[in-house]
Protein backbone atom coordinates (compact mmCIF):
# COMPACT_ATOMS: atom_id res chain seq x y z
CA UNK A 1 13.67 -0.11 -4.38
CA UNK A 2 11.24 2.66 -2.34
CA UNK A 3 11.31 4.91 -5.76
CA UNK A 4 10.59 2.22 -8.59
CA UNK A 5 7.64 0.60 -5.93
CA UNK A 6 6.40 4.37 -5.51
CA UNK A 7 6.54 4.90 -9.49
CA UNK A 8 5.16 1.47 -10.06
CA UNK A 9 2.28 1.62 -6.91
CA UNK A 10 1.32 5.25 -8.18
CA UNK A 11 0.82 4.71 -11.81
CA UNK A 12 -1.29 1.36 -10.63
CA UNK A 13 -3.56 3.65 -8.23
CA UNK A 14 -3.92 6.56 -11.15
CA UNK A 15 -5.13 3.49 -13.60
CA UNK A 16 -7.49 2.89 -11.03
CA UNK A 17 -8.68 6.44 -10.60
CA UNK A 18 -9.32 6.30 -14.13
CA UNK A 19 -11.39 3.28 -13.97
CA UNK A 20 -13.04 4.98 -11.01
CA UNK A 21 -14.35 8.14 -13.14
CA UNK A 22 -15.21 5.77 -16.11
CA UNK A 23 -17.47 4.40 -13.81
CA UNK A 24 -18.77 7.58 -12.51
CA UNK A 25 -19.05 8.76 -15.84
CA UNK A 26 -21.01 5.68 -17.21
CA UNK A 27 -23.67 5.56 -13.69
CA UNK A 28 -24.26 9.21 -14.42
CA UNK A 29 -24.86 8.44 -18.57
CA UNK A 30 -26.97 5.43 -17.15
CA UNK A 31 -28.77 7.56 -14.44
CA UNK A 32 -29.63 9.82 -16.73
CA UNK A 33 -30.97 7.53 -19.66
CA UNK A 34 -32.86 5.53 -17.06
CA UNK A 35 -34.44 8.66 -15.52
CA UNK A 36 -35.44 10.71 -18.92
CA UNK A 37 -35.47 8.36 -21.68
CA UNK A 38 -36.47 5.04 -20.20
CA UNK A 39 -33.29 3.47 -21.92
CA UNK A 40 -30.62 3.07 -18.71
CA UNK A 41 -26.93 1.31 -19.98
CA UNK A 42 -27.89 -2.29 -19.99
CA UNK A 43 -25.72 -4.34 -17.49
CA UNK A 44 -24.24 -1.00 -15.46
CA UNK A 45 -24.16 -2.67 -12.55
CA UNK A 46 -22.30 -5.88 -13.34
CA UNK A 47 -19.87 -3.56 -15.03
CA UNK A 48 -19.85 -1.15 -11.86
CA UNK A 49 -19.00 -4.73 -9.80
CA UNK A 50 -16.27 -5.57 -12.28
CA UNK A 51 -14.32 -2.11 -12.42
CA UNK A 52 -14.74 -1.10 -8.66
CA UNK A 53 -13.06 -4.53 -7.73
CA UNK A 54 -10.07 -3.67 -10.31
CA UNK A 55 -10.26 -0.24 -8.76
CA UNK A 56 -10.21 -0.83 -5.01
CA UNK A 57 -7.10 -3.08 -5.24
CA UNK A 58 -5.51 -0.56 -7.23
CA UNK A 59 -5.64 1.67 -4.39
CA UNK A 60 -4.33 -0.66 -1.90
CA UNK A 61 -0.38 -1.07 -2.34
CA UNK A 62 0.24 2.73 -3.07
CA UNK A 63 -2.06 3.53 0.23
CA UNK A 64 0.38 1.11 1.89
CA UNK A 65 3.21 2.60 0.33
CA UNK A 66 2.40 5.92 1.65
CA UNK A 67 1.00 5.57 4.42
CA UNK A 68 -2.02 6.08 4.09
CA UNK A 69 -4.23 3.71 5.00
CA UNK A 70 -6.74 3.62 7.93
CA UNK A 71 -4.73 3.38 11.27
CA UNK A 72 -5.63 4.77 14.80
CA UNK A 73 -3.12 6.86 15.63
CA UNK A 74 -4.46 8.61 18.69
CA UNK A 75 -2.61 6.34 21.43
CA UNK A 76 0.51 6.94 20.01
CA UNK A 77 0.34 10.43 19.09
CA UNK A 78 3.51 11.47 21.34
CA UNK A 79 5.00 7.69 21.21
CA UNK A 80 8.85 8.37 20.41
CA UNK A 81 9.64 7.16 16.58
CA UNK A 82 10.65 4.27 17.66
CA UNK A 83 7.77 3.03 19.10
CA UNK A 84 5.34 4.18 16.44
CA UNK A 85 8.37 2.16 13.38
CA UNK A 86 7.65 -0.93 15.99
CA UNK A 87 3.93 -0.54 15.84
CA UNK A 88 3.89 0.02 12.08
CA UNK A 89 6.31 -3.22 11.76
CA UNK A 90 3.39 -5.11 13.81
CA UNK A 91 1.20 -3.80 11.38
CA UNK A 92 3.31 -4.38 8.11
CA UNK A 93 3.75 -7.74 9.47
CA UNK A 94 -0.05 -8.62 9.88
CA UNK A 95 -0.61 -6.84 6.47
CA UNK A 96 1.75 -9.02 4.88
CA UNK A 97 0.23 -12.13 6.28
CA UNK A 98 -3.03 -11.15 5.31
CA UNK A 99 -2.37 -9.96 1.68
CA UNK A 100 -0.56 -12.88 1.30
CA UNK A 101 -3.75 -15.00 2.06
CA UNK A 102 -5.98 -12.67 -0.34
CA UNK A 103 -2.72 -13.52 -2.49
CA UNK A 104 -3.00 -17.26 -2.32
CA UNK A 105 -6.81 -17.65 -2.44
CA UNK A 106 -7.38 -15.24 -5.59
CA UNK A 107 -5.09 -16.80 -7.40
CA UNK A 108 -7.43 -20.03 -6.83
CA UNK A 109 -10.30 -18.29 -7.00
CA UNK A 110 -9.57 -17.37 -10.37
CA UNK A 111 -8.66 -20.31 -11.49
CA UNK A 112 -11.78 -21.41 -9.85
CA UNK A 113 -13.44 -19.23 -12.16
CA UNK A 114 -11.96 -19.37 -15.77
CA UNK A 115 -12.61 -23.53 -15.14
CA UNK A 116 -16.58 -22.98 -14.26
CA UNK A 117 -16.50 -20.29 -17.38
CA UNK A 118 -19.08 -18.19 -14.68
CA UNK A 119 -20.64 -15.46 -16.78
CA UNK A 120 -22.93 -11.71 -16.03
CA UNK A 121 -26.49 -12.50 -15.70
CA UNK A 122 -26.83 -9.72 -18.58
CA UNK A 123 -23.81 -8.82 -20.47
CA UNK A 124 -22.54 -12.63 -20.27
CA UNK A 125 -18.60 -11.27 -18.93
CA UNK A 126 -16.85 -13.91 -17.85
CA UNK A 127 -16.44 -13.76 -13.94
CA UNK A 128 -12.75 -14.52 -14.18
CA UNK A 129 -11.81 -11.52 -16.63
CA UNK A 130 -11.22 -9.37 -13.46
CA UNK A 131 -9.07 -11.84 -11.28
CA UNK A 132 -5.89 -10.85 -12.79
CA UNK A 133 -5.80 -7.40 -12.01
CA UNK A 134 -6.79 -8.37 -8.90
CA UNK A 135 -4.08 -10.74 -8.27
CA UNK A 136 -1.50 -8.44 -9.97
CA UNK A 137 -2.51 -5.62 -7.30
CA UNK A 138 -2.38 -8.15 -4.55
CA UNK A 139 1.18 -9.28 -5.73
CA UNK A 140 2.23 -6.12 -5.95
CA UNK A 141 0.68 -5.13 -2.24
CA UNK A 142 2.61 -7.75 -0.85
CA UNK A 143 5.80 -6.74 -2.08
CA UNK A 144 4.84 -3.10 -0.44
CA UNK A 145 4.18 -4.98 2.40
CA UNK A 146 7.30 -6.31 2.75
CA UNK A 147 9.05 -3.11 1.53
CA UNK A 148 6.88 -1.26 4.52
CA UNK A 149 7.97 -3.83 7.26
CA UNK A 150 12.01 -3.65 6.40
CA UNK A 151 11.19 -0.11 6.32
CA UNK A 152 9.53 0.27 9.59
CA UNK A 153 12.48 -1.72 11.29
CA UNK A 154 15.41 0.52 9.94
CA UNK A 155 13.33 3.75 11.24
CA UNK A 156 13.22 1.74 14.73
CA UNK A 157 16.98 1.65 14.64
CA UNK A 158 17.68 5.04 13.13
CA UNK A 159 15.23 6.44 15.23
CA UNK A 160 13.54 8.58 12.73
CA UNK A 161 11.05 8.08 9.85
CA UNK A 162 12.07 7.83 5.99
CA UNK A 163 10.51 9.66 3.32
């Protein structure tokens, strides 16, 4: 199961790098017009909003995955394995919970959203057209989530961490 969520989580955070230097790409196009001919890419920053939500949740299940997101490791440092797997089980734990929620309330928020038909002020995008990525990602981060907690309590018993 760790291999196919690694495969899966990766290839979800690389489509989101991609989105990530599209955008790049299109604020330095838009920059540029803006700045030297007066003609910047109408509605760049509704589209920025749009593809750096699709992008940031991208990042989050493969960061879980892997380890890698923000934790303060400097109290436990020289904690034996098993105290850091118990620590990262707390943490899987409240991760789950809380991805769970973002889970939940997404879901209705896009829902929400398709029913108002919400648009751009300028490009007229529907609001809702990047919930489901969203709620994909989030779906997918809470399976990680779980994968991470069952992982973190067979390194407490084996006393050592998994690759």
């Amino acid at each position: 199961m760790g291999r196919f969520l690694f495969r899966v989580t990766r290839a979800v955070a690389l489509a989101g790098g991609v989105v990530l230097a599209l955008l790049a790409a299109m604020t330095a196009v838009s920059v540029t017009g803006r700045s030297f001919l007066n003609a910047p890419i109408p509605g760049d920053f509704e589209l920025i909003e749009i593809g750096l939500s699709v992008a940031i949740f991208a990042f989050l299940p493969y960061c879980q995955l892997v380890r890698a997101n923000v934790i303060v490791d400097f109290f436990m440092e020289r904690a034996p394995v098993r105290v850091k797997a118990f620590f990262d089980a707390i943490g899987s734990l409240v991760f789950v919970a809380i991805a769970a929620l973002l889970l939940w309330r997404h879901s209705l928020g896009a829902v929400d959203m398709y029913n108002v038909g919400e648009t751009s002020m300028i490009l007229g995008v529907p609001r809702w057209w990047s919930f489901p990525a969203a709620v994909a990602c989030l779906a997918l981060l809470v399976a990680v989530c779980v994968y991470t907690l069952r992982r973190s309590i067979r390194e407490m018993r084996a006393g050592k961490f998994e690759i």
